[in-house]
Protein backbone atom coordinates (compact mmCIF):
# COMPACT_ATOMS: atom_id res chain seq x y z
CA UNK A 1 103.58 102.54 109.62
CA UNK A 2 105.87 105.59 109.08
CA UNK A 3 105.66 108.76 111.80
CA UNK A 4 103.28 111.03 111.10
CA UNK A 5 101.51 108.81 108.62
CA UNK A 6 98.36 109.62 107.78
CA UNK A 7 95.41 107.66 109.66
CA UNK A 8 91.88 107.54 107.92
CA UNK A 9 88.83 106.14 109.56
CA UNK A 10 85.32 106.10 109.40
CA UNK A 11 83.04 105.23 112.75
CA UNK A 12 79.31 105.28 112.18
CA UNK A 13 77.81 108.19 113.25
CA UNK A 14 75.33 106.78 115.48
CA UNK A 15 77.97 105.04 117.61
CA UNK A 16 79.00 107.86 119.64
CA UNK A 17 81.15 106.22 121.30
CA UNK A 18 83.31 105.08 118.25
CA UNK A 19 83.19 109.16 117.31
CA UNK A 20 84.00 110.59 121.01
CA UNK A 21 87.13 107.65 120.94
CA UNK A 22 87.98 109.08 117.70
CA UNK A 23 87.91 112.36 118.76
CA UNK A 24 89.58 111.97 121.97
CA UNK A 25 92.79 110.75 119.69
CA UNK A 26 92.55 113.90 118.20
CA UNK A 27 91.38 113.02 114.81
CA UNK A 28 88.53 115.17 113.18
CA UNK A 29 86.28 114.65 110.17
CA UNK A 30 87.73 115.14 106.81
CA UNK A 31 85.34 113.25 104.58
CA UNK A 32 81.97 111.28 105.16
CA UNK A 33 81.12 107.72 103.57
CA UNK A 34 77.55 107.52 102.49
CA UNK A 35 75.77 104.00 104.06
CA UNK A 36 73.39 102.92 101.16
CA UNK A 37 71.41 99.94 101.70
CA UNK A 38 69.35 98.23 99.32
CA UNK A 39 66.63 96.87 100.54
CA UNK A 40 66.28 96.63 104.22
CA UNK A 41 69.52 96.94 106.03
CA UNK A 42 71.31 94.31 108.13
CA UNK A 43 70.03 94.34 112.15
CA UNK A 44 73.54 94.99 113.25
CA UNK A 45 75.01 95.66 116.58
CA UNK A 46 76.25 99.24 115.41
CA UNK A 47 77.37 100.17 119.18
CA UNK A 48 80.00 97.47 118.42
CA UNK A 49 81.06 98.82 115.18
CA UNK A 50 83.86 101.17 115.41
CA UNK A 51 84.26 101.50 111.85
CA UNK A 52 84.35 100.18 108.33
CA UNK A 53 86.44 97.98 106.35
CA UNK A 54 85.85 98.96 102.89
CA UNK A 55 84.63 102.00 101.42
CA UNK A 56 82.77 102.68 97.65
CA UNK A 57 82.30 99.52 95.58
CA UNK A 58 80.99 100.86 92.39
């Protein structure tokens, strides 16, 4: 990755953890990702998710 790159990523908002560690690296929000489920959603262990690997599928 080239210096001064730019970095994009995108913790869930209920892990406040993920956002504080994001924060604390001095990155702040530029855009929000919409979580639409359909049906019910997936029991997942969100405190261990730190962020997503893809974005918009349609």
């Amino acid at each position: 990755m080239a210096p001064g790159a730019a970095i994009f990523l995108d913790p869930p908002t209920v892990n406040a953890e993920a956002v504080q560690l994001a924060e604390s690296l001095g990155m702040r929000p530029v855009f929000e990702t919409a979580r639409m489920y359909r049906g019910k959603p997936l029991d997942l262990p969100i405190d261990d998710v730190f962020g997503i690997t893809t974005f918009e599928l349609g």
